[in-house]
N, C-alpha and C. Protein backbone atom coordinates (compact mmCIF):
# COMPACT_ATOMS: atom_id res chain seq x y z
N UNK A 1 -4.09 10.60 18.05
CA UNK A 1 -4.87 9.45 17.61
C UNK A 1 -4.15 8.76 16.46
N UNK A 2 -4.22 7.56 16.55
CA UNK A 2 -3.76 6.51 15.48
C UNK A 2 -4.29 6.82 14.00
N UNK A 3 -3.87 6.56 13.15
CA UNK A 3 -4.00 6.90 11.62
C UNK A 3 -3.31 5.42 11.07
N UNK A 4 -4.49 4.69 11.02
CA UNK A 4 -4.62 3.22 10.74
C UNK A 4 -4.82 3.04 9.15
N UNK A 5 -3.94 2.60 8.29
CA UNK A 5 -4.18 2.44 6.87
C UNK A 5 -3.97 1.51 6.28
N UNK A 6 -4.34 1.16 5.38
CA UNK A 6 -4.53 0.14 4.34
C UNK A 6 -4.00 0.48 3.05
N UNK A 7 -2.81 0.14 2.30
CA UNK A 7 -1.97 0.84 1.56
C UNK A 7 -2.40 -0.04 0.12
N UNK A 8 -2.60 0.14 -0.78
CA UNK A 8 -2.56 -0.75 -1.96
C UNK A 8 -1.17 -0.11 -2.71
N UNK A 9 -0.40 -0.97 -3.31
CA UNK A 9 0.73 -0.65 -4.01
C UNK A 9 0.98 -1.29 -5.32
N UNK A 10 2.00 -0.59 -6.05
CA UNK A 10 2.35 -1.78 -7.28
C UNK A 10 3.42 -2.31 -6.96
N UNK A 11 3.90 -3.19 -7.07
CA UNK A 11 4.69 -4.08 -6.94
C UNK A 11 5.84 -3.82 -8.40
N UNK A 12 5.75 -3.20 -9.30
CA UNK A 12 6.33 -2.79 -10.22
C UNK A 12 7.44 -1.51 -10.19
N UNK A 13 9.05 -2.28 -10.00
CA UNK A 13 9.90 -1.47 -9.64
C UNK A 13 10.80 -0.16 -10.74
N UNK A 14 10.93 -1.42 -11.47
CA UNK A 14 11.41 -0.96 -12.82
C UNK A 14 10.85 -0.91 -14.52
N UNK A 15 9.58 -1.10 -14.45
CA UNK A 15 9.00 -1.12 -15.36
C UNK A 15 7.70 0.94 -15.86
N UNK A 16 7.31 1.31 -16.44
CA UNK A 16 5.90 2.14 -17.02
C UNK A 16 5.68 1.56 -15.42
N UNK A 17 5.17 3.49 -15.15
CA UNK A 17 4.17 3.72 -14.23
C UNK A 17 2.68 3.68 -14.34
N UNK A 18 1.23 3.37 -14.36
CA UNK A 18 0.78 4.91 -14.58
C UNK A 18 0.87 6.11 -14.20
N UNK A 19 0.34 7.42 -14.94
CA UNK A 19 0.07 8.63 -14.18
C UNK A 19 -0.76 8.47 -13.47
N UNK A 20 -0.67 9.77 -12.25
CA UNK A 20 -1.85 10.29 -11.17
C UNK A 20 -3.20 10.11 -12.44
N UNK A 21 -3.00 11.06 -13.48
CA UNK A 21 -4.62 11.20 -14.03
C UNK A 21 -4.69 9.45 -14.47
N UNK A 22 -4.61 8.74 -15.48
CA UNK A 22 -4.64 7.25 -15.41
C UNK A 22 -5.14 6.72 -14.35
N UNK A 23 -4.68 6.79 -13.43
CA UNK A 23 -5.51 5.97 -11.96
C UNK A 23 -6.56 6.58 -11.57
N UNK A 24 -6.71 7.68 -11.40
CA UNK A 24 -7.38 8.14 -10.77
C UNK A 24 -8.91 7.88 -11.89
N UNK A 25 -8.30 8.13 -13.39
CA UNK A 25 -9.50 7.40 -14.31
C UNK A 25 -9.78 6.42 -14.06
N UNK A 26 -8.68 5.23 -14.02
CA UNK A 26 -9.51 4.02 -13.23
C UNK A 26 -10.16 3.74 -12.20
N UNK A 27 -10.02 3.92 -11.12
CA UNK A 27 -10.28 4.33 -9.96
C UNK A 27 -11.43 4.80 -10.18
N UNK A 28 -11.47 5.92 -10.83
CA UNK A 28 -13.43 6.50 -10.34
C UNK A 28 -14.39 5.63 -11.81
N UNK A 29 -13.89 5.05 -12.78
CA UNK A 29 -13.75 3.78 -13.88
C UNK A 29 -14.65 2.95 -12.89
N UNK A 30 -13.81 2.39 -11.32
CA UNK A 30 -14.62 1.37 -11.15
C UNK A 30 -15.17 1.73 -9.54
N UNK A 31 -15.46 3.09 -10.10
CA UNK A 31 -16.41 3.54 -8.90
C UNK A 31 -15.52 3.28 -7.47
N UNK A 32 -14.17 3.11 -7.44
CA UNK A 32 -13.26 2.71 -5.80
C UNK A 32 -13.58 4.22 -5.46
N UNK A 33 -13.63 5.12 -6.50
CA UNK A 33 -13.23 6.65 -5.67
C UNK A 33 -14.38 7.45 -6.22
N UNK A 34 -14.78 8.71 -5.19
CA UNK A 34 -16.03 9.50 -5.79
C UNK A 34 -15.09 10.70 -6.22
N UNK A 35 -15.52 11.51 -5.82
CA UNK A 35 -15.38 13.35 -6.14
C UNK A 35 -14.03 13.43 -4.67
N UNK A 36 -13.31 14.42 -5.29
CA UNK A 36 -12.05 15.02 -4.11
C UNK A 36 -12.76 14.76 -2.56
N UNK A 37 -11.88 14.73 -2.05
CA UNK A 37 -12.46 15.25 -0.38
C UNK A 37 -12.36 16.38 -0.19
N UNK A 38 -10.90 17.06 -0.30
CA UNK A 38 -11.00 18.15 0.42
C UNK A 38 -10.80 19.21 -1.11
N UNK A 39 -10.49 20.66 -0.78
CA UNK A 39 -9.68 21.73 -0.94
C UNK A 39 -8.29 21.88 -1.02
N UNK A 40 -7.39 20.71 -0.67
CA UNK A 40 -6.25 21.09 -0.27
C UNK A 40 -5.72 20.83 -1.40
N UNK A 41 -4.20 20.82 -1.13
CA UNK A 41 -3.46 20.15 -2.23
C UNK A 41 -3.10 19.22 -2.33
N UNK A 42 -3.55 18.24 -1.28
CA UNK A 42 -3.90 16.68 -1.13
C UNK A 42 -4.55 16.02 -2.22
N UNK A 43 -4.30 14.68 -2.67
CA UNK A 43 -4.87 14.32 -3.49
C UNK A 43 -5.96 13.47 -3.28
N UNK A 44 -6.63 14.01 -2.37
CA UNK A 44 -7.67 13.40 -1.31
C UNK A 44 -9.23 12.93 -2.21
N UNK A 45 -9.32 11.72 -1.85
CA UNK A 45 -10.96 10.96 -2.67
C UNK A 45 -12.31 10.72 -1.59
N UNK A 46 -13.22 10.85 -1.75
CA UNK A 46 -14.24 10.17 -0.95
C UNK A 46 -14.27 9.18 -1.42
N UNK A 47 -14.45 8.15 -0.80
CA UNK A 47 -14.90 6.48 -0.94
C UNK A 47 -15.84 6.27 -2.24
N UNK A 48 -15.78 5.39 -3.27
CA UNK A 48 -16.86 5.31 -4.34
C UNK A 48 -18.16 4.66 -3.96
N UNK A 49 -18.91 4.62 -4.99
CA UNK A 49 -20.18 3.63 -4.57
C UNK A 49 -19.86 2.34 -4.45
N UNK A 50 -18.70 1.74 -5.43
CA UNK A 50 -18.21 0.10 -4.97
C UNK A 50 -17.39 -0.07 -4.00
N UNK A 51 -17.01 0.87 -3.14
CA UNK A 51 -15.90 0.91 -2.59
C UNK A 51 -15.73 -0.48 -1.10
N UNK A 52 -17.20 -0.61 -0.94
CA UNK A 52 -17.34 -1.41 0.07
C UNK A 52 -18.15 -2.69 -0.17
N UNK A 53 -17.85 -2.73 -1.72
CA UNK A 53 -18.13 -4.11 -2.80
C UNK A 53 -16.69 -4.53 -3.35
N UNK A 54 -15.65 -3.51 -3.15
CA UNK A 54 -14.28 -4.36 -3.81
C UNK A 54 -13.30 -4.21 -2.61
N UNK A 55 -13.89 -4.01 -1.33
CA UNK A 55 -13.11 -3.97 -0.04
C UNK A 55 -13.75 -5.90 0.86
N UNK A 56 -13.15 -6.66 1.74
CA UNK A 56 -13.91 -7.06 2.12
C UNK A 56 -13.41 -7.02 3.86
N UNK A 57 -14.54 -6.70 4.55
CA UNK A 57 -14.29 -6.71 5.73
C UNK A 57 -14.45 -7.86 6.48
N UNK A 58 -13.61 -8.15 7.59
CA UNK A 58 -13.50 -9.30 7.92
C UNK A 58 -13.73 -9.42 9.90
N UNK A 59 -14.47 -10.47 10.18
CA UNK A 59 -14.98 -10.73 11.52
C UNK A 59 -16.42 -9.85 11.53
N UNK A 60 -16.70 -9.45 12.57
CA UNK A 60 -17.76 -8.51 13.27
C UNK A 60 -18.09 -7.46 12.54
N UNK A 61 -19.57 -6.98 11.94
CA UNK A 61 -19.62 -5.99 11.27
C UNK A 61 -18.88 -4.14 11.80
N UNK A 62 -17.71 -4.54 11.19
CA UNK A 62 -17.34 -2.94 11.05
C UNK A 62 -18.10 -1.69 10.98
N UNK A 63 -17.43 -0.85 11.77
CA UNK A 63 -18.58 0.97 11.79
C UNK A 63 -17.52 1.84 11.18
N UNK A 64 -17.83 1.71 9.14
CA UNK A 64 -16.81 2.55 8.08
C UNK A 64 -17.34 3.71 7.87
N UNK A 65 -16.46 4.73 8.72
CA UNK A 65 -17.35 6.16 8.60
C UNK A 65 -16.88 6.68 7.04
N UNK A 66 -17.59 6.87 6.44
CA UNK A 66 -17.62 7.21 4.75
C UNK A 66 -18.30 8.73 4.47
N UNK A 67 -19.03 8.91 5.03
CA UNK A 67 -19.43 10.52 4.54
C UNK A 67 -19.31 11.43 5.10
N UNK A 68 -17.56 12.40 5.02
CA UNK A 68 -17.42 13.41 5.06
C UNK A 68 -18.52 14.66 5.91
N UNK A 69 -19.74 14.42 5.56
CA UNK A 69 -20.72 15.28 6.18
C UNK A 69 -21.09 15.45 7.36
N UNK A 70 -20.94 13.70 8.54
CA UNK A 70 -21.31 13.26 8.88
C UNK A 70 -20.43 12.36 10.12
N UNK A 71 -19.25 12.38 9.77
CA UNK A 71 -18.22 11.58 10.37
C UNK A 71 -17.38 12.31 10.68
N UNK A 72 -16.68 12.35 12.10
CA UNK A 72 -15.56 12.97 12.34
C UNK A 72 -14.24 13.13 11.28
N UNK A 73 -13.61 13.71 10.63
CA UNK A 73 -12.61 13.96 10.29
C UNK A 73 -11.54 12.89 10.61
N UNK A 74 -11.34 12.97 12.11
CA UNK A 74 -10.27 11.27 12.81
C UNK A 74 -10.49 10.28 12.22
N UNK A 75 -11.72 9.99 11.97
CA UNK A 75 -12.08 8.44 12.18
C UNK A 75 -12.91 8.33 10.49
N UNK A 76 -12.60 9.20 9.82
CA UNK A 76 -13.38 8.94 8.39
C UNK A 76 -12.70 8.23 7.16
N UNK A 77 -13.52 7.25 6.88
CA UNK A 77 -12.66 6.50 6.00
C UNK A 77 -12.37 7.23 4.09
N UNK A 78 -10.99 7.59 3.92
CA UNK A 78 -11.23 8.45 2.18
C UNK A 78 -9.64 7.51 1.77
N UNK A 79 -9.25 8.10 0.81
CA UNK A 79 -8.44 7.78 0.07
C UNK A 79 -7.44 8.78 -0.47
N UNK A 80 -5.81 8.80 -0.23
CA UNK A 80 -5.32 9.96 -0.66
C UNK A 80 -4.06 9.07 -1.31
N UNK A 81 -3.95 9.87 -3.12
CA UNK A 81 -2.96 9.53 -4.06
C UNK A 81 -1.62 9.76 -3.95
N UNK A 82 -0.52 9.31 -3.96
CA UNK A 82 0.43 9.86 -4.26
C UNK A 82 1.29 10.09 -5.72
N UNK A 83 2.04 11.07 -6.08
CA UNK A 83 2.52 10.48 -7.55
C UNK A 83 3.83 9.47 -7.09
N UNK A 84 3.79 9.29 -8.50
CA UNK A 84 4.80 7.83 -8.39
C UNK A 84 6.04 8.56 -7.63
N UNK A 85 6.62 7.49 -6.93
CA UNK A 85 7.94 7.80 -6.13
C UNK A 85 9.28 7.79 -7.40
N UNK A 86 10.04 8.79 -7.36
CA UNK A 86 11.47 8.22 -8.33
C UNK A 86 12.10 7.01 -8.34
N UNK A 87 12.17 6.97 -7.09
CA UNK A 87 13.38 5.62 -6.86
C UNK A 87 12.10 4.78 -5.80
N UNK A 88 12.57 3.56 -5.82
CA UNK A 88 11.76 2.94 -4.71
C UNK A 88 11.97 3.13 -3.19
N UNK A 89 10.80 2.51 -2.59
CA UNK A 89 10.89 3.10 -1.22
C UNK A 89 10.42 1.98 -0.39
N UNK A 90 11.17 1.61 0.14
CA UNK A 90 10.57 0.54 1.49
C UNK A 90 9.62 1.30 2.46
N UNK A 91 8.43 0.51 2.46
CA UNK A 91 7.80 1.42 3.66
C UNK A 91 7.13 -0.51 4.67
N UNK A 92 6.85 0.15 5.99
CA UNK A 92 6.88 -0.66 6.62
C UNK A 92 5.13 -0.11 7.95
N UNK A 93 4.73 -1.52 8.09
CA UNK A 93 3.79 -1.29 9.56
C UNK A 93 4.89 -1.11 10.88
N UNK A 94 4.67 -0.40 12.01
CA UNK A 94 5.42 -0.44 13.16
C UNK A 94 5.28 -1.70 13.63
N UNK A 95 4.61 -2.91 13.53
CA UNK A 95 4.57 -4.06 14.09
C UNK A 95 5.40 -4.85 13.24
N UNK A 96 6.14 -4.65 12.08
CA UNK A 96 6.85 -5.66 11.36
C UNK A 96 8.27 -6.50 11.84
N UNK A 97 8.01 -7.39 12.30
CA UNK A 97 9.28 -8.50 13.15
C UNK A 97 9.81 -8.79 12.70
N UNK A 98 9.11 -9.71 11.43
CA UNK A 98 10.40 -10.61 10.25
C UNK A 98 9.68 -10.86 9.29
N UNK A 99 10.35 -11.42 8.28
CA UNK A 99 9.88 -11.87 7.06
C UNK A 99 10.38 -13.13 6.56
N UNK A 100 9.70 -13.69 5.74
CA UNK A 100 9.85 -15.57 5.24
C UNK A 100 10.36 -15.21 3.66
N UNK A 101 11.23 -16.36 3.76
CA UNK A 101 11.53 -16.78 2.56
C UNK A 101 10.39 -17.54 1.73
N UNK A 102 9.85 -17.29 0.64
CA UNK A 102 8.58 -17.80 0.28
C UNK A 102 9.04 -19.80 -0.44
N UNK A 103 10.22 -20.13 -0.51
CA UNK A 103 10.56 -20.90 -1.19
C UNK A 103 10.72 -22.18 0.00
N UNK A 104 11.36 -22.42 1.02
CA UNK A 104 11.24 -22.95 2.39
C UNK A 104 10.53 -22.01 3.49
N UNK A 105 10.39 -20.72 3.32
CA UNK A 105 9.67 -20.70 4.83
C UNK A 105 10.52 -20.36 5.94
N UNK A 106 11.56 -20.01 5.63
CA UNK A 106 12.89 -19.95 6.58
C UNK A 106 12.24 -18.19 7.39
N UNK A 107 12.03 -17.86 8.50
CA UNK A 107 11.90 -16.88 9.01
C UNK A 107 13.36 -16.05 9.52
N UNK A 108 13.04 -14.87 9.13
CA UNK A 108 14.29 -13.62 9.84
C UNK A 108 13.84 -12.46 10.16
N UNK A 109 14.21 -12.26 11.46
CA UNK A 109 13.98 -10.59 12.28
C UNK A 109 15.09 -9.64 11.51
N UNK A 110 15.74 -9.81 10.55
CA UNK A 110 17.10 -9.12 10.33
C UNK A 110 16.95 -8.30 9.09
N UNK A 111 15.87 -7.87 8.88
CA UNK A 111 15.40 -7.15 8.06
C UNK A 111 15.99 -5.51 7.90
N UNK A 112 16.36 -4.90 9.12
CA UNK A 112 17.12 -4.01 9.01
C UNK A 112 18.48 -3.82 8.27
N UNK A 113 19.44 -4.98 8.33
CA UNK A 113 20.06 -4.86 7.65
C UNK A 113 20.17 -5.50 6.27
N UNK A 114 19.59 -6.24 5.87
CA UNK A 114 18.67 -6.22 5.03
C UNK A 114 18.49 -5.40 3.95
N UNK A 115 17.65 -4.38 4.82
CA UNK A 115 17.20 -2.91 4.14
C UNK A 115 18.58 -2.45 3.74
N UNK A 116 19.73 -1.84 4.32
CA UNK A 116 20.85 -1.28 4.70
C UNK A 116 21.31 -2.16 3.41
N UNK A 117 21.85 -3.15 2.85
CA UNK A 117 22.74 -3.68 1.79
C UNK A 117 21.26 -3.29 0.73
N UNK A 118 19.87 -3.24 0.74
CA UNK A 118 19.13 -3.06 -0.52
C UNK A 118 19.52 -1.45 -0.86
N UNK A 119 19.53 -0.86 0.43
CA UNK A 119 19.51 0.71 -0.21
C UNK A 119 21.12 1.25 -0.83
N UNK A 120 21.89 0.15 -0.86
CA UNK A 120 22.98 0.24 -1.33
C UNK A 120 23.05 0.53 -2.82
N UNK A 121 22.29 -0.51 -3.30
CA UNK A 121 21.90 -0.61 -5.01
C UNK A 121 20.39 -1.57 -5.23
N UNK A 122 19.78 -0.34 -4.90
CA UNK A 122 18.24 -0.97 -5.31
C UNK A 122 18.10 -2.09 -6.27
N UNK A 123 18.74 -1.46 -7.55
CA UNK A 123 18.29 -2.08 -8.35
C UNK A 123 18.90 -3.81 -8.86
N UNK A 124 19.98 -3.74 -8.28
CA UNK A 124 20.52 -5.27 -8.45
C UNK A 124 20.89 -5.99 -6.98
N UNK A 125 20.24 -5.66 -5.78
CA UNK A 125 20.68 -6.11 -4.45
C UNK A 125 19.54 -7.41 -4.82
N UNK A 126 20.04 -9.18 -4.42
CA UNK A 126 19.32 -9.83 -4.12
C UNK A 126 19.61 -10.68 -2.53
N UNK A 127 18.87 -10.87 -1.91
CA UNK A 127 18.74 -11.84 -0.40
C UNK A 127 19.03 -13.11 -1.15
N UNK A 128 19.66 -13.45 -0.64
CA UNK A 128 20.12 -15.10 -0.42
C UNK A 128 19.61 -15.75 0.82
N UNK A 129 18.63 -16.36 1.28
CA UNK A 129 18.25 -17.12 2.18
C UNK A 129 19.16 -18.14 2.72
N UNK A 130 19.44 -18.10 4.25
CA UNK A 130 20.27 -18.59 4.61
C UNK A 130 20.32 -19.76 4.86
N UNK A 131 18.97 -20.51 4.74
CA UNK A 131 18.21 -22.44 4.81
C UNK A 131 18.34 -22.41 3.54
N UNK A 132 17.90 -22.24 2.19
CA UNK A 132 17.78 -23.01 1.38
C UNK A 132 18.59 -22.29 0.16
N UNK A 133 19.36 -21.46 0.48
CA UNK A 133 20.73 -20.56 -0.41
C UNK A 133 19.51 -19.99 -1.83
N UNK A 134 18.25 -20.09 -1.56
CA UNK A 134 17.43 -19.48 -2.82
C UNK A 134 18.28 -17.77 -3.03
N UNK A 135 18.75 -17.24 -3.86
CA UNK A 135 18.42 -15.90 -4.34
C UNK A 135 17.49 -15.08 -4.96
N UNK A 136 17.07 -14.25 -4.66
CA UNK A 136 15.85 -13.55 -4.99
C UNK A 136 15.89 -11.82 -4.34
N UNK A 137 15.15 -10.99 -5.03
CA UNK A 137 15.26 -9.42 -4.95
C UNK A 137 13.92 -9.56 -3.33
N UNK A 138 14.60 -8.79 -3.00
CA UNK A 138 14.00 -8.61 -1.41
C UNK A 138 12.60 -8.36 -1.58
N UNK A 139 11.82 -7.61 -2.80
CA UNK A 139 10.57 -7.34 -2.66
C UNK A 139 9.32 -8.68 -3.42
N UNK A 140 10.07 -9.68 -3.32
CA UNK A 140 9.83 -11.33 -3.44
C UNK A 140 9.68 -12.61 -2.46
N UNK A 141 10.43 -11.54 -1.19
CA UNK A 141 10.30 -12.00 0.02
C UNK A 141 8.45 -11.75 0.50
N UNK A 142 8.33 -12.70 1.42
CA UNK A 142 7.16 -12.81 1.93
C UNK A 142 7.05 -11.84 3.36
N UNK A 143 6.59 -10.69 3.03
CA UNK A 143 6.73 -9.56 4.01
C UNK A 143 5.39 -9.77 4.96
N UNK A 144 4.64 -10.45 4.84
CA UNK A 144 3.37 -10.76 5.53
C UNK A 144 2.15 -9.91 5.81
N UNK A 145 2.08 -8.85 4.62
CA UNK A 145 1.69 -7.52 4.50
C UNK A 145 1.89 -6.56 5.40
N UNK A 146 3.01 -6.21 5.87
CA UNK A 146 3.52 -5.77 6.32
C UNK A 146 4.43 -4.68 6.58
N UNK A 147 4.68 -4.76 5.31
CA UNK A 147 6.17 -3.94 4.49
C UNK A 147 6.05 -3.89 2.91
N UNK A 148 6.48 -3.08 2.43
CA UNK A 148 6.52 -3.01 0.47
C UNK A 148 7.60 -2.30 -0.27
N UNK A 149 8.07 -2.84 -0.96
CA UNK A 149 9.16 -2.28 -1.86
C UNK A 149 8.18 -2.01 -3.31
N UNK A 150 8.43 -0.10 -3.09
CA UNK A 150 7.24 0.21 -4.52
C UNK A 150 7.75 1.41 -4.64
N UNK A 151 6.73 2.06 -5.77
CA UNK A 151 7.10 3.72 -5.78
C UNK A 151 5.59 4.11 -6.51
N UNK A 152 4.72 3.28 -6.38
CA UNK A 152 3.55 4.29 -6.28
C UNK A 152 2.53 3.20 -5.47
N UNK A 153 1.72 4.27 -4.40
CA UNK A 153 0.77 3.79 -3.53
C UNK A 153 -0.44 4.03 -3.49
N UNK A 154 -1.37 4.13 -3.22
CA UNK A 154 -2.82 4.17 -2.82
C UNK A 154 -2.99 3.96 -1.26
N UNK A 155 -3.49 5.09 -0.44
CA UNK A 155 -3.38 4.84 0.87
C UNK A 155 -5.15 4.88 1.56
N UNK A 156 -5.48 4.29 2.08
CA UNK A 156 -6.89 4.16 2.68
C UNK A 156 -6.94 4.54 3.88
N UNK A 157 -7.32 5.65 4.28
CA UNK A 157 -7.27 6.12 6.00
C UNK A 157 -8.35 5.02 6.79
N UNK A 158 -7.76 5.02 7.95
CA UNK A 158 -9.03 4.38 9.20
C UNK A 158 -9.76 3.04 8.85
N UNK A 159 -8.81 1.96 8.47
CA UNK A 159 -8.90 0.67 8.11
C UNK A 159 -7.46 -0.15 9.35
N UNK A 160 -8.13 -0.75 10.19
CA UNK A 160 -6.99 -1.51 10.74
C UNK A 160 -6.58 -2.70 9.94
N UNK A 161 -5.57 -2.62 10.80
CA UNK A 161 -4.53 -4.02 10.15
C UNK A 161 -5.84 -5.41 10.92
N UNK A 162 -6.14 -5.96 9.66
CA UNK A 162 -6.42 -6.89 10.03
C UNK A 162 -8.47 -7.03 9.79
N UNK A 163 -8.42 -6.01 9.65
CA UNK A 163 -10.02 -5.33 9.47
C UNK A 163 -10.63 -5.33 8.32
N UNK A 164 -9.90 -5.51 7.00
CA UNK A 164 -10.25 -5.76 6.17
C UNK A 164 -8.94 -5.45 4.54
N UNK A 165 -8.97 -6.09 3.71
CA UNK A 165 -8.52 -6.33 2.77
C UNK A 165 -9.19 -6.50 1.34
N UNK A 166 -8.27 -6.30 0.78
CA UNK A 166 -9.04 -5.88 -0.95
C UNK A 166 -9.33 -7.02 -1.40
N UNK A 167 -10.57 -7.13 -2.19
CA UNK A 167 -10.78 -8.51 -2.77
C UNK A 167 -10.08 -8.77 -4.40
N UNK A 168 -10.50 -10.20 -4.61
CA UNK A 168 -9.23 -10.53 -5.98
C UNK A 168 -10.00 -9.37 -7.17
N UNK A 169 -10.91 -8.69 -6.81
CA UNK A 169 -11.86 -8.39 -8.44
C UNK A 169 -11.60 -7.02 -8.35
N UNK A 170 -11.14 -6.60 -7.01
CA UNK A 170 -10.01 -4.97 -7.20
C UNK A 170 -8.83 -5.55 -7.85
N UNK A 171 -8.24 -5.94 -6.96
CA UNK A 171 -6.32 -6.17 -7.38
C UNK A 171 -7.00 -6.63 -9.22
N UNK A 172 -7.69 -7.74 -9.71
CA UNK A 172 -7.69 -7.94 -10.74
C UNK A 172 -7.57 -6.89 -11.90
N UNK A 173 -8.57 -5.85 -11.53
CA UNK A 173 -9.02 -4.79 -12.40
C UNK A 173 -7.89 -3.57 -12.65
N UNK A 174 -7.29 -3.63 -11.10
CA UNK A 174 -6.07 -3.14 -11.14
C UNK A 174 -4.82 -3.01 -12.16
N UNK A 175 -5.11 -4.31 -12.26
CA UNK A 175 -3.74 -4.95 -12.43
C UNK A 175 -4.10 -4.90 -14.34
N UNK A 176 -5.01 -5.31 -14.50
CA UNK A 176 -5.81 -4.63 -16.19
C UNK A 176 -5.29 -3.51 -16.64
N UNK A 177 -5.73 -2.65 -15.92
CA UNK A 177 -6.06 -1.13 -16.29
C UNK A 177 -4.64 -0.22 -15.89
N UNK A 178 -3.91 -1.22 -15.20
CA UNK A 178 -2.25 0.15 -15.19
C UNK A 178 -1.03 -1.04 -15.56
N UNK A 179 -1.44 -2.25 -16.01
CA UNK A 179 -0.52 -3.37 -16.36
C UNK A 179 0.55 -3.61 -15.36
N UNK A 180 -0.01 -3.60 -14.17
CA UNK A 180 1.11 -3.18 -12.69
C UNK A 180 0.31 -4.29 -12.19
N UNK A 181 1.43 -4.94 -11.08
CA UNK A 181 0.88 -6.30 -10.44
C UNK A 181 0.58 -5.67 -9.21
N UNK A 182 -0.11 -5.70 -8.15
CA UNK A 182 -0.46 -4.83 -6.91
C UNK A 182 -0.54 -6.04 -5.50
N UNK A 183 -0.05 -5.17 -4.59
CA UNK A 183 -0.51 -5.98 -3.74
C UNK A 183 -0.86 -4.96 -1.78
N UNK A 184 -0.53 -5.31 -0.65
CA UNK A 184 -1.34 -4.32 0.30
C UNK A 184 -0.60 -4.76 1.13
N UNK A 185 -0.34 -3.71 2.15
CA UNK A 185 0.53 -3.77 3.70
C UNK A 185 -0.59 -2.89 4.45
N UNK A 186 0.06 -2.76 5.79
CA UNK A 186 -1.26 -2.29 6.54
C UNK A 186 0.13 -1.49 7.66
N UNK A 187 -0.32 -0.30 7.65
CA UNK A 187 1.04 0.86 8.52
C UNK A 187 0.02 1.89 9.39
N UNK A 188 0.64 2.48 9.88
CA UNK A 188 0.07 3.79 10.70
C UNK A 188 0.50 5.03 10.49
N UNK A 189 0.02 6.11 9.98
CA UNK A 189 0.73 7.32 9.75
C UNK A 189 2.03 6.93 8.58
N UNK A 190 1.37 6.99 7.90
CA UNK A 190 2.82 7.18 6.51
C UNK A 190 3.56 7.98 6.34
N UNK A 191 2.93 9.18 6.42
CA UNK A 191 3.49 10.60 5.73
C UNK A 191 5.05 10.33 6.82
N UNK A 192 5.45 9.96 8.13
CA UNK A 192 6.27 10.04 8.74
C UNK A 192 7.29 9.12 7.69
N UNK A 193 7.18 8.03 6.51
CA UNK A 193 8.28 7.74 6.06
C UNK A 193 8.41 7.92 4.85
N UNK A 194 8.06 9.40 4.50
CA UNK A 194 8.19 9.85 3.23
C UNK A 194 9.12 10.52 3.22
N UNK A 195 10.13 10.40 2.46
CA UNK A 195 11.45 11.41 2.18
C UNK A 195 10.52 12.74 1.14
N UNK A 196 10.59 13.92 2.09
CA UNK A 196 10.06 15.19 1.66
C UNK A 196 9.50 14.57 0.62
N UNK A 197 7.95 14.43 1.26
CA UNK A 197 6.79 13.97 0.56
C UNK A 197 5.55 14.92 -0.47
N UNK A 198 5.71 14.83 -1.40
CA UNK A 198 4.60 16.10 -2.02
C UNK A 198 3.68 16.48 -1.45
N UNK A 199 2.98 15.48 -0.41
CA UNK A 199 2.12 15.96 0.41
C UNK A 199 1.80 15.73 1.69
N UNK A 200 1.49 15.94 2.18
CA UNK A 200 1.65 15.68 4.05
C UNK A 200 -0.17 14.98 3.95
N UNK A 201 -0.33 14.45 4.81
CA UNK A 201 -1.26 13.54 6.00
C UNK A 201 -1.95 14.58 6.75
């Protein structure tokens, strides 16, 4: 079965992280997260009481299985932390085609290599757009939520792409409380592009 997620990230490559404890204070701060889910050594959350006041779902009323007690395991919607990544990490949805230059709009499928000259030297690789010669660091490109250049995430199980998205008064509060600019892609099964990941899915 599919493992449909909703990723919130910082967008902050080279700058102060927060810590796991820091977020996770904010986070249950603004009620996004309750008490652990599980036992494991997952850093697993149940959904908060605002959680479906700073989410907004979009089209046809959605069926968000939220209580653990009650909901299959597959299909239950929680939240699991990661600590910050060392180095950054491109992560991507399996549906990602191309990405826009945000300055003209110029579209490219060539994102693979792309990737391949960024992972060369993270930290000073910039894209040059090939319509309007703009330069700019690849994680400035308009990935169409799709894809993210980050090193710490927030992952939301059993949210499709397209099903719903964070409203401005999360990302706002966010962005307060860890001085990190944030933003969201939408993937399937992550744990598959974690380089030996602290914790498995």
């Amino acid at each position: 079965m599919l493992n449909n997620q909703l990723i919130l990230y910082s967008t902050t490559l080279n700058a102060p992280l927060p810590t796991i404890p820091q977020l996770i204070n904010t986070l249950q701060t603004l009620q996004f997260i309750a008490q652990p889910y599980s036992s494991s050594q997952q850093l697993n959350y149940q959904v908060g009481e605002q959680f479906l006041n700073l989410i907004t779902f979009l089209g046809c009323s959605p069926v968000i299985h939220t209580d653990p007690t009650h909901s299959d395991p597959a299909t239950l919607c929680y939240l699991t932390l990661y600590p910050p990544f060392q180095t950054p990490l491109f992560l991507k949805s399996p549906h990602l085609k191309h990405f826009r230059c945000p300055h003209c709009r110029h579209s490219s499928q060539h994102w693979s290599s792309l990737l391949q000259a960024w992972e060369q030297d993270k930290l000073h690789f910039h894209y040059t757009c090939p319509h309007c010669q703009t330069t700019l660091p690849p994680q400035q490109l308009n990935w169409r939520h799709q894809a993210a250049f980050t090193r710490l995430i927030l992952l939301i199980h059993n949210l499709y792409e397209g099903e719903a998205v964070p409203n401005d008064s999360l990302m706002t509060h966010l962005k307060q409380h860890t001085h990190n600019d944030w933003d969201y892609f939408y993937t399937q099964h992550l744990s598959t592009q974690l380089p030996n990941p602290p914790f498995t899915e």
